[in-house]
C-alpha atoms as a PDB file:
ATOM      1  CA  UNK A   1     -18.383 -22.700   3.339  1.00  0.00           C
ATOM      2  CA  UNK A   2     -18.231 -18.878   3.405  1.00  0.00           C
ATOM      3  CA  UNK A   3     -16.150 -17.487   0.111  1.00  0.00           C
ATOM      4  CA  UNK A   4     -15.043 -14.552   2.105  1.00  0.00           C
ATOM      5  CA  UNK A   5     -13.564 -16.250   4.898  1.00  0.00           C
ATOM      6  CA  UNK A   6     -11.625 -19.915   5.601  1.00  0.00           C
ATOM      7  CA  UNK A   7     -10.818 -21.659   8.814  1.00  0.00           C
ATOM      8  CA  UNK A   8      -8.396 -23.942   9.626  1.00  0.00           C
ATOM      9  CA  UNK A   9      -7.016 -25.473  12.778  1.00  0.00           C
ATOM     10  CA  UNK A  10      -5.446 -28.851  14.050  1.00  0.00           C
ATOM     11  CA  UNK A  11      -4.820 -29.703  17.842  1.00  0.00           C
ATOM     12  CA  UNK A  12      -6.525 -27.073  19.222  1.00  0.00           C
ATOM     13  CA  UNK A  13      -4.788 -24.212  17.218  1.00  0.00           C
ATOM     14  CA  UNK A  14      -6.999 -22.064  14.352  1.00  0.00           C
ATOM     15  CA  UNK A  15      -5.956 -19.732  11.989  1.00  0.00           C
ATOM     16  CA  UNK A  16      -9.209 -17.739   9.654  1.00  0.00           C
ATOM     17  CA  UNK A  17      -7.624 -16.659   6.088  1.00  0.00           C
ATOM     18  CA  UNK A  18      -9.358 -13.562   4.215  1.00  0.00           C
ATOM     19  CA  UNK A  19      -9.897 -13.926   0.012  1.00  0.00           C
ATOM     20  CA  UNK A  20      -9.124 -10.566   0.040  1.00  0.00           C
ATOM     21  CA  UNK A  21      -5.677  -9.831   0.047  1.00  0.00           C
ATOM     22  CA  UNK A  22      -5.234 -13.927   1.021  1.00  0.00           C
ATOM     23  CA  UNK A  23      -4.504 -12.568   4.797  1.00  0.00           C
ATOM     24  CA  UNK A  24      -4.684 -14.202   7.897  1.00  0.00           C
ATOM     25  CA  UNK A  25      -6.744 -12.368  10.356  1.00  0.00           C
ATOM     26  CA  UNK A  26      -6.630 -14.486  13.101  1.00  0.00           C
ATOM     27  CA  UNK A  27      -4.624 -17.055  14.718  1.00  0.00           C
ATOM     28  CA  UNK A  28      -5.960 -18.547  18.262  1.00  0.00           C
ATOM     29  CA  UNK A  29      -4.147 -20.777  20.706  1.00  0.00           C
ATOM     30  CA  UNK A  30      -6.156 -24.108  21.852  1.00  0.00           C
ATOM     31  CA  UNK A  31      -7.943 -22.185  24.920  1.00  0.00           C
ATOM     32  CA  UNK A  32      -8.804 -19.442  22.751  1.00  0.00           C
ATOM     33  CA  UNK A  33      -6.742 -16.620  23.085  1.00  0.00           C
ATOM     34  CA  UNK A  34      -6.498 -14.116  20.504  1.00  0.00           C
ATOM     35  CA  UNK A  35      -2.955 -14.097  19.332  1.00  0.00           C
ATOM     36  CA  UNK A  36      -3.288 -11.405  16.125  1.00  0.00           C
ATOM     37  CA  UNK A  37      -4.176  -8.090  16.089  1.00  0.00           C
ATOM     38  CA  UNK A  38      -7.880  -7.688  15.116  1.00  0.00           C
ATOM     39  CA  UNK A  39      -7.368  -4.802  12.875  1.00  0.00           C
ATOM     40  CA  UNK A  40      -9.023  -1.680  15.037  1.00  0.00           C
ATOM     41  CA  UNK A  41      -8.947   1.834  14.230  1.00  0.00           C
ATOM     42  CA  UNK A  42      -4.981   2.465  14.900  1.00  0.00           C
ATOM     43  CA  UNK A  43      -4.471   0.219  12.044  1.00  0.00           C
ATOM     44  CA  UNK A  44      -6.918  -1.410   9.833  1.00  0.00           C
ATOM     45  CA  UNK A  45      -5.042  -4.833   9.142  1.00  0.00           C
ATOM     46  CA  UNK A  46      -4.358  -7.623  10.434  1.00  0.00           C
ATOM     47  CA  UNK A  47      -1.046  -9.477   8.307  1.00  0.00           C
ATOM     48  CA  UNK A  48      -1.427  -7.914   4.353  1.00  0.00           C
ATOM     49  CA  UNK A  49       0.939  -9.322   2.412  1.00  0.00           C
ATOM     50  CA  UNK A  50       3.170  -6.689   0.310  1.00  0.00           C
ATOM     51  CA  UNK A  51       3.789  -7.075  -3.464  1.00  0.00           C
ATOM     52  CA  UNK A  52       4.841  -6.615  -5.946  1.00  0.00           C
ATOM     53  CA  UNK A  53       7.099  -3.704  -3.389  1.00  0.00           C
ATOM     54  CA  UNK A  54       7.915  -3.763   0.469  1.00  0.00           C
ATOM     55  CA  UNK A  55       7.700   0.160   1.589  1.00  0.00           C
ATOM     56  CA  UNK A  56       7.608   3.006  -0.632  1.00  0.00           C
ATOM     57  CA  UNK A  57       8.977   4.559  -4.466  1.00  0.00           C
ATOM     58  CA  UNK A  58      10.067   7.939  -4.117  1.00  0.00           C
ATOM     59  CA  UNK A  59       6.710   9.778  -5.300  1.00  0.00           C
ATOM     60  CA  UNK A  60       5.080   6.528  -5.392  1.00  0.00           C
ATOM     61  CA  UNK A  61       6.426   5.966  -9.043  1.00  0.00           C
ATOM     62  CA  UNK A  62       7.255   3.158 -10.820  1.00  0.00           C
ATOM     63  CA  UNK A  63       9.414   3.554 -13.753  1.00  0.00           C
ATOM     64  CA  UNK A  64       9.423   1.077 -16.483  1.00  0.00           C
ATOM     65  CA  UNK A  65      10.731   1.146 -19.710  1.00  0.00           C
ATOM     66  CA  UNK A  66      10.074   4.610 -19.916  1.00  0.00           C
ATOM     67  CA  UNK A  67       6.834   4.663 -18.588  1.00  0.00           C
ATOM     68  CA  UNK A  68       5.637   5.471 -14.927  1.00  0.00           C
ATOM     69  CA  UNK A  69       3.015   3.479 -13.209  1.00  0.00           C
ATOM     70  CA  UNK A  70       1.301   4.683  -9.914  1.00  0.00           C
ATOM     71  CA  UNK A  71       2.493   2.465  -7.353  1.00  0.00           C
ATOM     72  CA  UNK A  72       1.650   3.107  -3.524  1.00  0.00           C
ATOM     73  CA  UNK A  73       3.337   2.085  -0.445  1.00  0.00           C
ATOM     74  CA  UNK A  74       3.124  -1.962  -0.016  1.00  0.00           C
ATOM     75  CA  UNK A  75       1.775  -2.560  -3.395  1.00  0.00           C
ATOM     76  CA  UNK A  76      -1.747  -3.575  -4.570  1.00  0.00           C
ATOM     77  CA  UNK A  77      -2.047  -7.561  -3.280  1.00  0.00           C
ATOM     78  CA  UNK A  78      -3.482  -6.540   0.098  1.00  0.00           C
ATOM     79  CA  UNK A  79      -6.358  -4.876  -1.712  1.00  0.00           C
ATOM     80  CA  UNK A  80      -7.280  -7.880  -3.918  1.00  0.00           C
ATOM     81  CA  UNK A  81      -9.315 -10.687  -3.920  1.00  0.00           C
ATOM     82  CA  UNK A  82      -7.717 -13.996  -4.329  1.00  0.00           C
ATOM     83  CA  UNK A  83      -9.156 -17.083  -5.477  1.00  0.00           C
ATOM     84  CA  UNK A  84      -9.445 -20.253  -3.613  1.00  0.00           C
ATOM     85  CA  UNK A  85      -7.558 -22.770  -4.978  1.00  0.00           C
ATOM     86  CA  UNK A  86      -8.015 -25.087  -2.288  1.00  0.00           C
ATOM     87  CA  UNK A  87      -9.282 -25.476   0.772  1.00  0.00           C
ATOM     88  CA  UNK A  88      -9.529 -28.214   3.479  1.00  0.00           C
ATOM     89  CA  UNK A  89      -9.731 -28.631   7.951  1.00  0.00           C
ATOM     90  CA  UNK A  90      -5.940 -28.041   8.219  1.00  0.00           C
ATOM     91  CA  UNK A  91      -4.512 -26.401   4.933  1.00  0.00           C
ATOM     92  CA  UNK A  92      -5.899 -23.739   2.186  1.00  0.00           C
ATOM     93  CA  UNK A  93      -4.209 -22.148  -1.071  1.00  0.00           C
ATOM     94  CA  UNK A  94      -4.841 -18.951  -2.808  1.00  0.00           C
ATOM     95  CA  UNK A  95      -4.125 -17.144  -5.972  1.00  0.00           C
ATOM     96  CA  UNK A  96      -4.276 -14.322  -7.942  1.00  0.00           C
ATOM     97  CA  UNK A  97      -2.777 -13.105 -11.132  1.00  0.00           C
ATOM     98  CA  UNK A  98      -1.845 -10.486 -13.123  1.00  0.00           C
ATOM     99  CA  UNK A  99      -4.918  -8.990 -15.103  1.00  0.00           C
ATOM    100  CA  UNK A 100      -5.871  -5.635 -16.714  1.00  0.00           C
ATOM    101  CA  UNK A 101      -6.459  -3.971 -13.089  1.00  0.00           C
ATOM    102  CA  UNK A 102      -2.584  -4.402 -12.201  1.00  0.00           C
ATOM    103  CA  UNK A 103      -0.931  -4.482 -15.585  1.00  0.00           C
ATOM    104  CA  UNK A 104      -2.526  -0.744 -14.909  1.00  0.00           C
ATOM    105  CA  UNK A 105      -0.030  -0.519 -12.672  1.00  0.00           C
ATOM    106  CA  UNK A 106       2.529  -2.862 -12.712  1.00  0.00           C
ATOM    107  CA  UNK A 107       3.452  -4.145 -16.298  1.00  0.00           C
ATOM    108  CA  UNK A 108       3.960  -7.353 -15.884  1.00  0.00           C
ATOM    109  CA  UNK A 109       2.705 -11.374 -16.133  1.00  0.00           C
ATOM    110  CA  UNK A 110       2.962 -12.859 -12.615  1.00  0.00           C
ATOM    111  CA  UNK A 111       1.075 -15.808 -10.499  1.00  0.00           C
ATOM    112  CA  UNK A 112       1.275 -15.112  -6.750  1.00  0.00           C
ATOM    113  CA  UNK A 113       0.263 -18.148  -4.662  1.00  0.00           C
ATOM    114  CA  UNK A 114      -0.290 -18.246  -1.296  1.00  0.00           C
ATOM    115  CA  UNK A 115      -0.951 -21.682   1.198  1.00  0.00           C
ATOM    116  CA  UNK A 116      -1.414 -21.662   4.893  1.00  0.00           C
ATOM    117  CA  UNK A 117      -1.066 -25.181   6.677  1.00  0.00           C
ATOM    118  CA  UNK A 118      -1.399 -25.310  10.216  1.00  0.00           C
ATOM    119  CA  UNK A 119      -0.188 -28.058  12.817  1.00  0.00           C
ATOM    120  CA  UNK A 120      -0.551 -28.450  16.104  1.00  0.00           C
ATOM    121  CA  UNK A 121       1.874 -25.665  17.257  1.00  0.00           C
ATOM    122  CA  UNK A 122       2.515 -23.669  13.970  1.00  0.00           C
ATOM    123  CA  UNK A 123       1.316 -22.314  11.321  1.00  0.00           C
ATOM    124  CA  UNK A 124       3.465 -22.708   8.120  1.00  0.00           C
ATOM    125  CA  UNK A 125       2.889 -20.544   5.125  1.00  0.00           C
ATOM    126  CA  UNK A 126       4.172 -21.174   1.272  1.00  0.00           C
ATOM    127  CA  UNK A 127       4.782 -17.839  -1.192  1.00  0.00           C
ATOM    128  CA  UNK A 128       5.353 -18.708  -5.189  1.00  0.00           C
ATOM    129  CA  UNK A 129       6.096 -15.943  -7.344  1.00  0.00           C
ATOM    130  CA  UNK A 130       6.010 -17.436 -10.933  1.00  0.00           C
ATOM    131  CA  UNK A 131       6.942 -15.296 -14.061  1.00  0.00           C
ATOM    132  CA  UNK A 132       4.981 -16.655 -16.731  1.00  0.00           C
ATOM    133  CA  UNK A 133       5.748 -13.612 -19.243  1.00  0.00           C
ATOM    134  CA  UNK A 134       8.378 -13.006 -21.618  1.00  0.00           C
ATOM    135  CA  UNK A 135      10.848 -10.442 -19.820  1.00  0.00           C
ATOM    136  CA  UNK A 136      12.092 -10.995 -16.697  1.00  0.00           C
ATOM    137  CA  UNK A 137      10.256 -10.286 -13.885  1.00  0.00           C
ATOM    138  CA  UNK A 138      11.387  -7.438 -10.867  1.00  0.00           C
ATOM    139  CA  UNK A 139       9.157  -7.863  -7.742  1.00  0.00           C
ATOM    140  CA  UNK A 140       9.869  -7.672  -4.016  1.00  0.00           C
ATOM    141  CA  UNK A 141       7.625  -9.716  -1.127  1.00  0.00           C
ATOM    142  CA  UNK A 142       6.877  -9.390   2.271  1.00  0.00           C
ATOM    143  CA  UNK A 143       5.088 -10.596   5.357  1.00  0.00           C
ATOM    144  CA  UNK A 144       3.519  -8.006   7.583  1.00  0.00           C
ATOM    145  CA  UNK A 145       1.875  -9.964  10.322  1.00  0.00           C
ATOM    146  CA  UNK A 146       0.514  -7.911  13.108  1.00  0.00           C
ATOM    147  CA  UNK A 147       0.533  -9.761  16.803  1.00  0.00           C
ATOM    148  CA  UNK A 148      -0.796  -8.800  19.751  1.00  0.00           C
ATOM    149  CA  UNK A 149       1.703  -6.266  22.113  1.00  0.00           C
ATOM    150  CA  UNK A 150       0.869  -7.935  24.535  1.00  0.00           C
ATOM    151  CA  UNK A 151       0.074 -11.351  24.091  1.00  0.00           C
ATOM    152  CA  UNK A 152      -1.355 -12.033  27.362  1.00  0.00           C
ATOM    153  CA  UNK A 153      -3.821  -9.525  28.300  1.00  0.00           C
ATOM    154  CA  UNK A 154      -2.603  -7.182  31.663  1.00  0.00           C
ATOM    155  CA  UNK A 155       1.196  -8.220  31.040  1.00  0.00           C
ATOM    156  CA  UNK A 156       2.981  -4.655  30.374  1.00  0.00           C
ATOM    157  CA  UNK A 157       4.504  -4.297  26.918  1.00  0.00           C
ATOM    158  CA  UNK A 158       7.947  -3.920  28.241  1.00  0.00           C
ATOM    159  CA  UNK A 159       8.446  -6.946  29.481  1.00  0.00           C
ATOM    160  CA  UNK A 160       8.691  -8.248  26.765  1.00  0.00           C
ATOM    161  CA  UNK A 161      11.542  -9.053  24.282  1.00  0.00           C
ATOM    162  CA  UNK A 162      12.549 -10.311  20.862  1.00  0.00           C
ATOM    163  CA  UNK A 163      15.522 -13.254  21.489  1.00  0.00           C
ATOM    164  CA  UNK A 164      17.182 -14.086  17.523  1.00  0.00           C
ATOM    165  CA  UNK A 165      18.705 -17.086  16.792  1.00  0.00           C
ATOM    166  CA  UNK A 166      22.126 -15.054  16.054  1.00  0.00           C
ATOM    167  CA  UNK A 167      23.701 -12.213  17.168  1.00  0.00           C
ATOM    168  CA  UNK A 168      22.787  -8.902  15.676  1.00  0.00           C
ATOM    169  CA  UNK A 169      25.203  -6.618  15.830  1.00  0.00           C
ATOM    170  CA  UNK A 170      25.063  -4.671  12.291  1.00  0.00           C
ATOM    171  CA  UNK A 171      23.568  -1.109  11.861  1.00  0.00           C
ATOM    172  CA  UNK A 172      20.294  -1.477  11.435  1.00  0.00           C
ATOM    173  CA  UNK A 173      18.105   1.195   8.650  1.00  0.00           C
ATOM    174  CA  UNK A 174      15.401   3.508   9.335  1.00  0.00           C
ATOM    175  CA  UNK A 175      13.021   5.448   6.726  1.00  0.00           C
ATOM    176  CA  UNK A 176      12.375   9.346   6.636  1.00  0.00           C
ATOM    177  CA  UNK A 177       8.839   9.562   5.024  1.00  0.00           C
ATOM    178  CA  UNK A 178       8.600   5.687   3.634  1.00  0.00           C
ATOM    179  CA  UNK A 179      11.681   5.587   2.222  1.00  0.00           C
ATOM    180  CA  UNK A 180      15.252   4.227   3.185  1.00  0.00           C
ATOM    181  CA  UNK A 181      17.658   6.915   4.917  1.00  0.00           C
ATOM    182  CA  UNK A 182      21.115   6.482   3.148  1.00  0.00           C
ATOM    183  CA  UNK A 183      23.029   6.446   6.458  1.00  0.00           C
ATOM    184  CA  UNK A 184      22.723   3.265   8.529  1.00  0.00           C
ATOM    185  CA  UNK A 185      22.524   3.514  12.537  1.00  0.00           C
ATOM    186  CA  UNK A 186      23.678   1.921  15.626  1.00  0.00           C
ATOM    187  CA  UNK A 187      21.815  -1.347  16.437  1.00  0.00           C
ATOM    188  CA  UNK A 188      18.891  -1.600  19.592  1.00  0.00           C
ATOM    189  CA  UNK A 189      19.617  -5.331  19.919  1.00  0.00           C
ATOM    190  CA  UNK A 190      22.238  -6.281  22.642  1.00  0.00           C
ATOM    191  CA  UNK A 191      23.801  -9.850  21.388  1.00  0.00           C
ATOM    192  CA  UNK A 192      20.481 -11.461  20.899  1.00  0.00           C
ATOM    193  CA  UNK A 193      17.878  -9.360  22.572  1.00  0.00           C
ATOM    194  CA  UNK A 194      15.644  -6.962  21.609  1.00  0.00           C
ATOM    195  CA  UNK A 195      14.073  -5.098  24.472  1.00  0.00           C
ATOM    196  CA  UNK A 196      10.994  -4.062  23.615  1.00  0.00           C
ATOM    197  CA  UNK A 197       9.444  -0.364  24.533  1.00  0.00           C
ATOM    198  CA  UNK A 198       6.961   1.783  22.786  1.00  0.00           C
ATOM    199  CA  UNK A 199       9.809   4.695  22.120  1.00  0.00           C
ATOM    200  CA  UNK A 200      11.885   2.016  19.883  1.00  0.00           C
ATOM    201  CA  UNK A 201       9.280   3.223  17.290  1.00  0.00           C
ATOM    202  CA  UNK A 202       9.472   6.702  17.362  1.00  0.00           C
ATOM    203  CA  UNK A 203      11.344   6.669  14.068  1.00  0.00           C
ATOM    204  CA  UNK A 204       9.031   4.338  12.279  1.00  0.00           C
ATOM    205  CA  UNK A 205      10.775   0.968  11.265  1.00  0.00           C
ATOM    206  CA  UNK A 206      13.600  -0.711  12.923  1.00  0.00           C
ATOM    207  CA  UNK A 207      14.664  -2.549   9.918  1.00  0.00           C
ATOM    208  CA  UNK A 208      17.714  -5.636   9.367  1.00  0.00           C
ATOM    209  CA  UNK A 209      19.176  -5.133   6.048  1.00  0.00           C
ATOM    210  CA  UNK A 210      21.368  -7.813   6.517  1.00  0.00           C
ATOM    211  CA  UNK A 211      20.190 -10.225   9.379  1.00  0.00           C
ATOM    212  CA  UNK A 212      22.092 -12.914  10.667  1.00  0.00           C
ATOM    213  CA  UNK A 213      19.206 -15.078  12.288  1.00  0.00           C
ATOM    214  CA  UNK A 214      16.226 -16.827   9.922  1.00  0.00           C
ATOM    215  CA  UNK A 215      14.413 -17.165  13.245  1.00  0.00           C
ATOM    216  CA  UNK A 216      13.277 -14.726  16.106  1.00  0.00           C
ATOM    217  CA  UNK A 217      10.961 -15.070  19.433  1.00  0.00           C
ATOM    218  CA  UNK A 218       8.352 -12.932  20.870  1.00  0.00           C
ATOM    219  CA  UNK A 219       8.433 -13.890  25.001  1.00  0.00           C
ATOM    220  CA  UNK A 220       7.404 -12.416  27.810  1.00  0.00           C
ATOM    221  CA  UNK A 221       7.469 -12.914  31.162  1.00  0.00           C
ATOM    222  CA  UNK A 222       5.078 -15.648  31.396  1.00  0.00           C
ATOM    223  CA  UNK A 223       2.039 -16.826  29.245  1.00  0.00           C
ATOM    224  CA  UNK A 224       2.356 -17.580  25.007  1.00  0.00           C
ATOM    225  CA  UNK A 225       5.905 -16.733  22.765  1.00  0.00           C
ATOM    226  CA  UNK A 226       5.908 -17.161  19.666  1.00  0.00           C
ATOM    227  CA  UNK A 227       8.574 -17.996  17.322  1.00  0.00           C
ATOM    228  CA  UNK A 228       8.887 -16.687  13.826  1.00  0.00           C
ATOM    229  CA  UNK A 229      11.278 -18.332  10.810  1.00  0.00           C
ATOM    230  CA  UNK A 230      11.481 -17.591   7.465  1.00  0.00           C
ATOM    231  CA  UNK A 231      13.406 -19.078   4.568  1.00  0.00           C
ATOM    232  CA  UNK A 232      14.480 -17.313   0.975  1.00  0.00           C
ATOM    233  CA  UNK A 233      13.810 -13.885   3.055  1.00  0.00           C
ATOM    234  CA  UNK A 234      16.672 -11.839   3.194  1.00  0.00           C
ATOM    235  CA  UNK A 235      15.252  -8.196   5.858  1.00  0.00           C
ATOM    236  CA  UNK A 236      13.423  -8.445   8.644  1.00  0.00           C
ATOM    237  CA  UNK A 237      11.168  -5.196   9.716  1.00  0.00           C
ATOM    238  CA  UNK A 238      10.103  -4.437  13.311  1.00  0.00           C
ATOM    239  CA  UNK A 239       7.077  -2.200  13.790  1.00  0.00           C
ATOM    240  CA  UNK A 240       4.884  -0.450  15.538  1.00  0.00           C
ATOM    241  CA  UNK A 241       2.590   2.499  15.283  1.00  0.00           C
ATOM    242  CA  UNK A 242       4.109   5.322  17.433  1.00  0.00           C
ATOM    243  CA  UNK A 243       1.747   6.641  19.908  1.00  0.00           C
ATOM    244  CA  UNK A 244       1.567   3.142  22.228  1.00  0.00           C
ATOM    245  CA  UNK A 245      -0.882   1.095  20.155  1.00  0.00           C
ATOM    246  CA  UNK A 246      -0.836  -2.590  21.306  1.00  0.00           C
ATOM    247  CA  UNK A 247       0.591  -4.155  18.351  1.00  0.00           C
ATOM    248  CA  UNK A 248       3.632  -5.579  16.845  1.00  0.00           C
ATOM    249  CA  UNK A 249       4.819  -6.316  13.797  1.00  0.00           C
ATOM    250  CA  UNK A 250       7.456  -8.923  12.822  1.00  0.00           C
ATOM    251  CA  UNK A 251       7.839  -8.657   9.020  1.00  0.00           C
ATOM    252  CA  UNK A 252      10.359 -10.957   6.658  1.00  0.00           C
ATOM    253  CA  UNK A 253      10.948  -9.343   3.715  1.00  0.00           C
ATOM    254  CA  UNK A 254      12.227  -9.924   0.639  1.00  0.00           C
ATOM    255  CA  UNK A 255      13.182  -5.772  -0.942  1.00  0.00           C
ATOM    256  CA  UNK A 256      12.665  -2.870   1.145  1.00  0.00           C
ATOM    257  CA  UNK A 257      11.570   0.833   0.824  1.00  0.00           C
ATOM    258  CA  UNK A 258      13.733   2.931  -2.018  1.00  0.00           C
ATOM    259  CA  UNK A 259      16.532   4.973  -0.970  1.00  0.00           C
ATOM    260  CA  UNK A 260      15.797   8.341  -0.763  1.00  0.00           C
ATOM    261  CA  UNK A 261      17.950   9.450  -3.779  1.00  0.00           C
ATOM    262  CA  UNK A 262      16.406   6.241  -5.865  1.00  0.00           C
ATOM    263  CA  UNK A 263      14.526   7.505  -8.512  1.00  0.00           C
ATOM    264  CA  UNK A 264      15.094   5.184 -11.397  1.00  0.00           C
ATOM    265  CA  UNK A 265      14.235   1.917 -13.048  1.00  0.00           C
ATOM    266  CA  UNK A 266      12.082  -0.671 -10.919  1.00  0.00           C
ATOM    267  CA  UNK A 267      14.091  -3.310 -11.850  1.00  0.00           C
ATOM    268  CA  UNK A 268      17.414  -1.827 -10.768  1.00  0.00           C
ATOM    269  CA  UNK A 269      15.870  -0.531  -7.248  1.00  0.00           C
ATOM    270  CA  UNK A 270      17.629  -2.414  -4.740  1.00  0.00           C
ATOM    271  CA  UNK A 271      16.453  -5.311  -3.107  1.00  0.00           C
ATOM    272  CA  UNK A 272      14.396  -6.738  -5.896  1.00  0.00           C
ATOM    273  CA  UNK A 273      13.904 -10.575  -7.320  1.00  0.00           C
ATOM    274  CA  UNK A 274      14.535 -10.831 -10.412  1.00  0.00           C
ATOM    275  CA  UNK A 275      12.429 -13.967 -11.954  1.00  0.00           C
ATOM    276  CA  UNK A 276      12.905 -14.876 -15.567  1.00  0.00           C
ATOM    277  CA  UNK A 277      10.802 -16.133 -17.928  1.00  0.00           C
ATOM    278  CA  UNK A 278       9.296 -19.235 -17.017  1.00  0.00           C
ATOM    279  CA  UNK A 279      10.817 -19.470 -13.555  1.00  0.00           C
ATOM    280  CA  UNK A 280       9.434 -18.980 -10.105  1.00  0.00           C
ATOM    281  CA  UNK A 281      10.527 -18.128  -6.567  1.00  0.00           C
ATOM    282  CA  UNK A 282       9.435 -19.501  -3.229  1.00  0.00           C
ATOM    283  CA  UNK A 283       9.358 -18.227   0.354  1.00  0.00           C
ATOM    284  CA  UNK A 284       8.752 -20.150   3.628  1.00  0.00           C
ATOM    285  CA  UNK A 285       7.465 -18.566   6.601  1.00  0.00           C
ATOM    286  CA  UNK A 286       6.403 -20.092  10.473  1.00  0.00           C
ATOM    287  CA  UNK A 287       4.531 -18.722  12.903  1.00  0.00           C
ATOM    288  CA  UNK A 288       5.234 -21.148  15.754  1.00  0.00           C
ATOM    289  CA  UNK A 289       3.357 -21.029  18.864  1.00  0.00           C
ATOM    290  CA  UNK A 290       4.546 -21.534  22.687  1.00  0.00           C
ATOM    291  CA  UNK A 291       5.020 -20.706  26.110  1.00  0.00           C
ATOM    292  CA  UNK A 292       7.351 -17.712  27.618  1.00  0.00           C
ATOM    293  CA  UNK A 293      10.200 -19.273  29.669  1.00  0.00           C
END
């Protein structure tokens, strides 16, 4: 049993989990097929997870009781090494915790632990943020998974689409270098649907401050969708790298980016849990797997 890597799978499905940075980098259908981006040279990831921040500080500070911390974009969990907790065929946990290396940077006790368990068509994952310091604790979370754009290999990329559970008509947010422009703007998504084209990207994130739907699908016009829910999230992200890279990224979030005027104390930055002493939070997330109809 490697202590680098972990693979799980059950009906044909798999899913390999990384110790470092507890992310899945891949996720295969029962004939094989590659359904996560494999983390080439336009981006070198395949699904980090971001904490203790989603996005960017303004000068990449964090300001804490008068003290600033260095704290860049995403946080520093998707550079760490987790430790197994447990692993089995279908299911594995990991954790890691707050120790000289973050304090560093982020003054505070937390336990982040992560578990994948995968069925036959999904893959569910568990987040628990416990606070087990004295002060409360300000942290944001988010999922970052990458997919394959497309999903079946020679399909074009526009033809396919992102169909919510809800109607989505509020303004959604963009960022001007990381961080959140103050002025909201008119929504891409037509009822339901997403249509999905390289250009939608050319001002970084298309982001859902306020979303409507806990569930979204990836379809095309024939071959694998995919359906994505999330529970206890509250944003949803949609991303890609400008310059027609073949990946997208659906990304629940719990925070976002600063405002571009916000310059003050983490823990009254927008967006942020606040956990107290002794108390935890948990987030649910699915990565369901299907066929286009």
């Amino acid at each position: 049993m490697s202590d680098d890597l972990h693979t799980i799978s059950a009906g044909g499905i798999a899913a390999t989990i990384k110790a470092l940075g507890a992310e899945l980098c891949s996720l295969k259908t029962a004939d094989g097929l590659e359904l996560l981006w494999q983390a080439g040279p336009a981006w070198p990831r395949h699904a980090p997870w971001l904490f203790p921040i989603v996005g960017r500080l303004k000068d990449d500070r964090l300001h804490h009781h008068g003290r600033t911390y260095p704290m860049t974009q995403h946080g520093f969990a998707r550079d760490m090494r987790f430790t197994w907790v447990e692993r089995s065929a279908d299911a594995c946990t990991l954790r890691l915790a707050d120790d000289e290396t973050t304090r560093a940077r982020y003054p505070f006790a937390f336990g982040l632990t992560l578990s994948y368990q995968i069925t036959a068509d999904a893959l569910d994952m568990v987040v628990e943020i416990a606070n087990p310091g004295a002060e409360v604790l300000p942290a944001s979370f988010g999922a970052h998974p990458a997919f394959n754009w497309p999903l079946l290999p020679g399909q074009k990329k526009d033809s396919y689409r992102l169909i919510f559970a809800q109607p989505e008509p509020a303004p959604i947010r963009r960022l001007t270098g990381g961080l959140l422009r103050e002025r909201p703007g008119p929504s891409p998504i037509e009822g339901c649907v997403l249509a999905l084209n390289e250009r939608l990207f050319d001002e970084d994130a298309v982001i859902l401050d306020q979303p409507a739907s806990r569930s979204v699908r990836l379809v095309g016009t024939r071959g694998p969708a995919l359906e994505l829910t999330w529970d206890g999230f509250r944003q949803l992200g949609i991303w890609s790298k400008p310059g027609g890279v073949p990946f997208l990224c659906i990304e629940p979030w719990r925070g976002f980016a600063s405002p571009l005027d916000f310059d003050a104390e983490f823990a009254a930055k927008p967006g942020v849990m606040h956990i107290a002493p002794g108390a935890s939070e948990t987030l649910r997330c699915r990565i369901g797997i299907g066929v286009s109809d």
